[in-house]
C-alpha atoms as a PDB file:
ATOM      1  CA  UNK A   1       0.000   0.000   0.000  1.00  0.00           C
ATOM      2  CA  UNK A   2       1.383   3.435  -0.472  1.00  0.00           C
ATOM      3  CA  UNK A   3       1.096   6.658   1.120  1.00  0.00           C
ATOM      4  CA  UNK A   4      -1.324   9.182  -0.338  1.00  0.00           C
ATOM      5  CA  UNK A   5       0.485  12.103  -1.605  1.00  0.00           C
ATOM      6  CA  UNK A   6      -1.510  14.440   0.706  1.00  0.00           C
ATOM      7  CA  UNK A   7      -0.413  12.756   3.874  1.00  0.00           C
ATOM      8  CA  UNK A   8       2.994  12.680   3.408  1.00  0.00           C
ATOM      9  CA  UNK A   9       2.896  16.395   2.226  1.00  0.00           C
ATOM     10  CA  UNK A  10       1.255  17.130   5.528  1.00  0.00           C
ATOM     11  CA  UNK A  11       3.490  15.511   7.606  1.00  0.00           C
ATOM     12  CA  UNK A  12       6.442  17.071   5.691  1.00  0.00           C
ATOM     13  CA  UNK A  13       5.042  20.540   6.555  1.00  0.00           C
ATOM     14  CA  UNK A  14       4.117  19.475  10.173  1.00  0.00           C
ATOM     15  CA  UNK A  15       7.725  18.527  10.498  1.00  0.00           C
ATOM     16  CA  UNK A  16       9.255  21.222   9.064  1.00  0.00           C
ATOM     17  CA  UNK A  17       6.764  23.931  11.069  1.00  0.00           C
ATOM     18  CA  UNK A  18       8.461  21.562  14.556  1.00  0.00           C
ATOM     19  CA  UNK A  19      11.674  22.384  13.422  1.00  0.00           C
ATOM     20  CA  UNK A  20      11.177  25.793  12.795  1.00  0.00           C
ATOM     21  CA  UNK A  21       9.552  26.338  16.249  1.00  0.00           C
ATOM     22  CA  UNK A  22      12.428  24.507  17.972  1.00  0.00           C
ATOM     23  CA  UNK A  23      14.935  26.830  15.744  1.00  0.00           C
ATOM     24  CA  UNK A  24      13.580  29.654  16.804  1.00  0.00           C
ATOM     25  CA  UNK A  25      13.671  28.242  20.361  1.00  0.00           C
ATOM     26  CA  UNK A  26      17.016  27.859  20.497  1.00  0.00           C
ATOM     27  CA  UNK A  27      17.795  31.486  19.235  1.00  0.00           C
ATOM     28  CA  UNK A  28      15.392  33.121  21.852  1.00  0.00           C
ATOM     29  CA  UNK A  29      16.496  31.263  24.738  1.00  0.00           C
ATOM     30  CA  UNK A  30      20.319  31.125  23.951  1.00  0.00           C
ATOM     31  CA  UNK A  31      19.665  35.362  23.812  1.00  0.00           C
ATOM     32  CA  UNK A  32      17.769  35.752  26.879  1.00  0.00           C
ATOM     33  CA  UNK A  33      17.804  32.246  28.596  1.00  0.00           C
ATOM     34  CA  UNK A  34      15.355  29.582  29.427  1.00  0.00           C
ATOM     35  CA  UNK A  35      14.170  31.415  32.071  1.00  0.00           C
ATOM     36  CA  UNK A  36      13.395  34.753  29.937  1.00  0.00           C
ATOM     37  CA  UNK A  37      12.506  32.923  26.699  1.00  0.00           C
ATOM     38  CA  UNK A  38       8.511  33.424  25.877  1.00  0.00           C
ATOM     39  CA  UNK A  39       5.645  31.773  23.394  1.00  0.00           C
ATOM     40  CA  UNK A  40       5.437  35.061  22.302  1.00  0.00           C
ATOM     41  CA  UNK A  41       8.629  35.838  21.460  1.00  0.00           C
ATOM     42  CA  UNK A  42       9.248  32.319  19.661  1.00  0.00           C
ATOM     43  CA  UNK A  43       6.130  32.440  17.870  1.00  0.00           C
ATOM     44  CA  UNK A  44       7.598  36.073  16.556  1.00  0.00           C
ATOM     45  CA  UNK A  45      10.929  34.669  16.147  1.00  0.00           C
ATOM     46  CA  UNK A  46       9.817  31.290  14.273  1.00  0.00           C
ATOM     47  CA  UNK A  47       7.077  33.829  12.082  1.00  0.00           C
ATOM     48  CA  UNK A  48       4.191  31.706  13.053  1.00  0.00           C
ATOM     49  CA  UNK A  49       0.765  32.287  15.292  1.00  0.00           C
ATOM     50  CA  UNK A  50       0.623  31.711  18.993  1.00  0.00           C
ATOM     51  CA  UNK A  51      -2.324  28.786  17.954  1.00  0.00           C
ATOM     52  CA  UNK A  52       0.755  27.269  15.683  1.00  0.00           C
ATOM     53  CA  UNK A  53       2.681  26.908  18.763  1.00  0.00           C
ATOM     54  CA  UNK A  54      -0.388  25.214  20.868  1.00  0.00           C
ATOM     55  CA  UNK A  55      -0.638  22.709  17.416  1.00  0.00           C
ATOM     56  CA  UNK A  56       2.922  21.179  18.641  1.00  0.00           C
ATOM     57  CA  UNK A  57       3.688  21.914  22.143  1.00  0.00           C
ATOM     58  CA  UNK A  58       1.634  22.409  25.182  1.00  0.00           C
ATOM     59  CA  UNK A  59       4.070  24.491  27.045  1.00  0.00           C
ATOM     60  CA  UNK A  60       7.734  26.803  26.966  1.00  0.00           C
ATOM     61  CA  UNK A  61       9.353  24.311  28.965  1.00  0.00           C
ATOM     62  CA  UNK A  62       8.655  21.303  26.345  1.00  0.00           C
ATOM     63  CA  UNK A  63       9.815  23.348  23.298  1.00  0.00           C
ATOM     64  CA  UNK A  64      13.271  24.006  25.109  1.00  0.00           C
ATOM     65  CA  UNK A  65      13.190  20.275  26.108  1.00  0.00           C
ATOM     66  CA  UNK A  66      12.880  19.469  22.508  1.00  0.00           C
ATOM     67  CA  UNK A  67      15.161  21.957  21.483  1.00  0.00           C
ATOM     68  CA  UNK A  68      17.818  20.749  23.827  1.00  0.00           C
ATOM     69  CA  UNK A  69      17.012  17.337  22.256  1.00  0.00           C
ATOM     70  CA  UNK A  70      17.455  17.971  18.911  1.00  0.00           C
ATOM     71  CA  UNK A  71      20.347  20.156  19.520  1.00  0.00           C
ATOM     72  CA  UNK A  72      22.529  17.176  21.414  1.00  0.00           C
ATOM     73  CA  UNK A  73      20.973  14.384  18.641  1.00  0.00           C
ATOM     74  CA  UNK A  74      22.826  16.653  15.766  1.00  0.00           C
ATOM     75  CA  UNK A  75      26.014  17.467  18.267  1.00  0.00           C
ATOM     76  CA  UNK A  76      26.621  13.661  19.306  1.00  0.00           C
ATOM     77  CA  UNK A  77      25.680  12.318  15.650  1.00  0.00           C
ATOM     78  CA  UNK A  78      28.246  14.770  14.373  1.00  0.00           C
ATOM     79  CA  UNK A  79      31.043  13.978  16.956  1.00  0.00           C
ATOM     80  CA  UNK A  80      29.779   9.848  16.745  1.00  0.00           C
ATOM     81  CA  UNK A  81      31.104  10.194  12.924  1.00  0.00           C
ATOM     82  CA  UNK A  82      33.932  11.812  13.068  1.00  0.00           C
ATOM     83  CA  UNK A  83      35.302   9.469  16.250  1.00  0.00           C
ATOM     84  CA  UNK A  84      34.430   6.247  14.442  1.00  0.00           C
ATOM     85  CA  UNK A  85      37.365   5.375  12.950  1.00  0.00           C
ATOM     86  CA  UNK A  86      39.020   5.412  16.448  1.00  0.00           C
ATOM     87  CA  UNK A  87      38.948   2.393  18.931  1.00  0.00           C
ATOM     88  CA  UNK A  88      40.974   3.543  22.079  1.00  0.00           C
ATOM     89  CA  UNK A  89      38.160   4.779  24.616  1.00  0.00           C
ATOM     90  CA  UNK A  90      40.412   7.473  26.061  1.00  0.00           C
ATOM     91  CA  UNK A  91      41.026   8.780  22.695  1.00  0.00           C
ATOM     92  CA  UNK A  92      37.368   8.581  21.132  1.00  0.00           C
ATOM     93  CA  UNK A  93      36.467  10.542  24.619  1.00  0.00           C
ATOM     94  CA  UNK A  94      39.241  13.274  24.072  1.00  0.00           C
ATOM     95  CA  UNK A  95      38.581  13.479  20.431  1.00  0.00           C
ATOM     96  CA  UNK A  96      34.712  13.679  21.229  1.00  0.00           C
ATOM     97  CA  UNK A  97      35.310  16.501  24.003  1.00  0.00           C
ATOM     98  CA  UNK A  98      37.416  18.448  21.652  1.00  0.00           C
ATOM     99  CA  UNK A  99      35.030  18.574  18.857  1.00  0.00           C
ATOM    100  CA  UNK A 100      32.427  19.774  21.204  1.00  0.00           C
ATOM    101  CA  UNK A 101      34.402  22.224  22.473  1.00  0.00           C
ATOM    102  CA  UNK A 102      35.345  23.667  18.967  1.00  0.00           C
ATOM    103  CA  UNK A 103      31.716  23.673  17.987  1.00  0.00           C
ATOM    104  CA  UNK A 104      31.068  25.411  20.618  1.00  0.00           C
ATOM    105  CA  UNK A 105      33.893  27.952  19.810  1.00  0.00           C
ATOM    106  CA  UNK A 106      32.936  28.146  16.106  1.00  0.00           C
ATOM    107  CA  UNK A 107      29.318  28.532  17.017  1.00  0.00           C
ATOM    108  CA  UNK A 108      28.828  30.312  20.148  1.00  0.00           C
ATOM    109  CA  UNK A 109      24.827  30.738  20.093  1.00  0.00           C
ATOM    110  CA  UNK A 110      24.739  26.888  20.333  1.00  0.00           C
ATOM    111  CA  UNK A 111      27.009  26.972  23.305  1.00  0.00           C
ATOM    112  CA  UNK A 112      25.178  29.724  24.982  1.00  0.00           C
ATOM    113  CA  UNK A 113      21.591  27.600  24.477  1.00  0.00           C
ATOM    114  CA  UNK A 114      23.895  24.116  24.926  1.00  0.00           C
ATOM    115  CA  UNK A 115      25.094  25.788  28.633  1.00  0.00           C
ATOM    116  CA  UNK A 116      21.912  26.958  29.829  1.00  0.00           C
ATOM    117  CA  UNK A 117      19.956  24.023  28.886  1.00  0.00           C
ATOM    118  CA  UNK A 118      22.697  21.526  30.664  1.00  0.00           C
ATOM    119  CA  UNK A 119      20.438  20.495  33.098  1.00  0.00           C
ATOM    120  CA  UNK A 120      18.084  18.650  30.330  1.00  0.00           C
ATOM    121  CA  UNK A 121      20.959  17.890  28.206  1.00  0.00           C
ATOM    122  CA  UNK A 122      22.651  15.391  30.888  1.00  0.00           C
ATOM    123  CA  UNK A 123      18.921  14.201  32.376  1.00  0.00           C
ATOM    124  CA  UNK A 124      18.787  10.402  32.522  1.00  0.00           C
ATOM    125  CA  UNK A 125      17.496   9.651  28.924  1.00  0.00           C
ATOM    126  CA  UNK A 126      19.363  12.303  27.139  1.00  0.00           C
ATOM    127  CA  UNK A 127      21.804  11.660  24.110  1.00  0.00           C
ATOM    128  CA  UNK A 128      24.615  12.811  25.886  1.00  0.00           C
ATOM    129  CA  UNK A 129      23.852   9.967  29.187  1.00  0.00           C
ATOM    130  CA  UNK A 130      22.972   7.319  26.913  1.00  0.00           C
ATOM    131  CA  UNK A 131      26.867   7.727  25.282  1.00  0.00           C
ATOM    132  CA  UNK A 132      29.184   8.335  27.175  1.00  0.00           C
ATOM    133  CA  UNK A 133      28.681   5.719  29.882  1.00  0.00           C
ATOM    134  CA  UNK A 134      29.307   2.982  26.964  1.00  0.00           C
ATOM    135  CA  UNK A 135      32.496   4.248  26.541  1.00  0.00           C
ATOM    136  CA  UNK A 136      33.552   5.099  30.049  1.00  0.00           C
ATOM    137  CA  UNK A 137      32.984   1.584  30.672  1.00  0.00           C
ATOM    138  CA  UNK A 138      34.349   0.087  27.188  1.00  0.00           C
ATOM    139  CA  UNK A 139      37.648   2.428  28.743  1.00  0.00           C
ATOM    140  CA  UNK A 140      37.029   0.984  32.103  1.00  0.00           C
ATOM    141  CA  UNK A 141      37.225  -2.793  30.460  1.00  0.00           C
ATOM    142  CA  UNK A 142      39.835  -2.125  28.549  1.00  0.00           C
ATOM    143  CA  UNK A 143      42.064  -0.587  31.277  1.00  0.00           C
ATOM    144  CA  UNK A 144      42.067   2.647  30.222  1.00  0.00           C
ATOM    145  CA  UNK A 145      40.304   4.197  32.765  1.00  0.00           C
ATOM    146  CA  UNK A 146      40.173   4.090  36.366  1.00  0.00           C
ATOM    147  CA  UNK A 147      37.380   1.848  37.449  1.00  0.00           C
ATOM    148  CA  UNK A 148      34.430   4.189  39.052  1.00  0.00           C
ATOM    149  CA  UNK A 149      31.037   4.123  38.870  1.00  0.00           C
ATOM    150  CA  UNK A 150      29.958   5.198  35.438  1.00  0.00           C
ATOM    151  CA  UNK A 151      27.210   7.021  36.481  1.00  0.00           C
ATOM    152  CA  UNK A 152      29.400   9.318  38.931  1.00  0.00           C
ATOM    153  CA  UNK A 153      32.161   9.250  36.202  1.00  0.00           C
ATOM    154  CA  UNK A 154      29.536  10.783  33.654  1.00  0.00           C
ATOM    155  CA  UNK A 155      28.283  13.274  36.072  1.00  0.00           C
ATOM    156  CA  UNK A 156      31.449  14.512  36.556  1.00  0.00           C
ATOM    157  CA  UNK A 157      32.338  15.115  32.846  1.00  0.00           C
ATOM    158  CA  UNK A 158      29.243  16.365  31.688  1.00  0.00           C
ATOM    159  CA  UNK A 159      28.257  18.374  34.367  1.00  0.00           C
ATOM    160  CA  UNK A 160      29.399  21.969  34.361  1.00  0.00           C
ATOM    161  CA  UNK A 161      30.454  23.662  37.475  1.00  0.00           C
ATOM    162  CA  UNK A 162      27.121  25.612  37.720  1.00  0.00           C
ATOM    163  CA  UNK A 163      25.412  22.403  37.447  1.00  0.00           C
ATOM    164  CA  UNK A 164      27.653  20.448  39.716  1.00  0.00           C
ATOM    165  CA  UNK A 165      26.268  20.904  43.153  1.00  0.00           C
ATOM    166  CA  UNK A 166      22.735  19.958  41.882  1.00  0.00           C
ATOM    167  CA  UNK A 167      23.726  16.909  39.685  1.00  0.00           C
ATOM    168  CA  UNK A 168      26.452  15.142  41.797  1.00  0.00           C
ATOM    169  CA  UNK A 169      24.329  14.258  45.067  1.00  0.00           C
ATOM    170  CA  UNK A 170      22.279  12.403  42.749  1.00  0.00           C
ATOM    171  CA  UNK A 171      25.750  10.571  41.382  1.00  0.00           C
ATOM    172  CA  UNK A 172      27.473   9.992  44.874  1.00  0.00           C
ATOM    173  CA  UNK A 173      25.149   6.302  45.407  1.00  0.00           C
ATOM    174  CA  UNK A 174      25.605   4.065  43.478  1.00  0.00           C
ATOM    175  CA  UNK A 175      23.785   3.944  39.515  1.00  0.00           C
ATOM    176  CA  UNK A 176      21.375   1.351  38.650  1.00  0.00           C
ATOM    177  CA  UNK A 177      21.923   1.229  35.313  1.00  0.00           C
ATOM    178  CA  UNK A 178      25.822   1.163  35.763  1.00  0.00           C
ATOM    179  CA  UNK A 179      27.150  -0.556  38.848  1.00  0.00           C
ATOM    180  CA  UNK A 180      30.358  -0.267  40.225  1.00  0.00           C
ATOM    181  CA  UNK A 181      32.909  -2.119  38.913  1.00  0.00           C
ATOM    182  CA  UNK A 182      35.685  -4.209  40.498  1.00  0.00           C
END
């Protein structure tokens, strides 16, 4: 069976009118921060009517979520290609880091949204927490890292110092999903 012409028209315009909210996120909130970013201005921003907004997200705080989604998916999926070729742990991690950090040098709007949106960024769930504990612990097995507990380990390196005193409580037991190791 295929897909009626019509339907996948409308769900290539309801896609692209998501991105172009989430766009538009990203530029008011890296401006004026999550906490100053409004509907109003990122319906102005994205050119689109406050009912457009309502069509795709219920509230601010879901379009930033999604925003700081979509902005790590592109940032890891970049950094995940260019680090392939490499198989030492501790040098796909160093690689990885510095390619962040120059993106974040070239393009400084996405480091200013990427910094105050850290908090959902490194959330349980995330891009960022469901790859880099793989390879803290593919590092760990291999020797190259000092055995910890992954979760800690990833709290530590993600976490910026801002973010630090509210994230690492949460890191000091011991992770679920990545135990100790011996």
């Amino acid at each position: 069976m295929t897909v009626d012409h019509r339907s996948r028209n409308a769900r290539m315009r309801r896609e692209r009118m998501r991105a172009r909210l989430i766009e538009a996120a990203l530029f008011v909130s890296a401006a004026r921060g999550p906490d100053g970013a409004s509907i109003d201005e990122v319906t102005a921003t994205a050119g689109v009517s406050r009912g457009s907004f309502y069509n795709y997200f219920f509230t601010l705080p879901e379009l930033l979520q999604a925003s700081s989604h979509e902005l790590g998916v592109e940032l890891i999926a970049l950094v995940l290609a260019e680090i392939a070729p490499v198989t030492d742990p501790a040098e796909r991690l160093a690689r990885g880091v510095l390619l962040l950090v120059d993106a974040g040098r070239k393009y400084p709007l996405v480091a200013r949204f990427a910094a105050r949106m850290a908090a959902v960024a490194l959330a349980p769930g995330s891009v960022a927490h469901s790859v880099l504990p793989p390879l803290l612990q593919a590092g760990m097995d291999m020797g190259r890292f000092v055995p910890a507990s992954s979760c800690k380990a990833s709290c530590a390196f993600w976490a910026c110092p801002a973010q630090r005193p509210r994230r690492w409580p949460t890191c000091m037991s011991p992770c679920p999903r990545w135990p100790l190791t011996a």
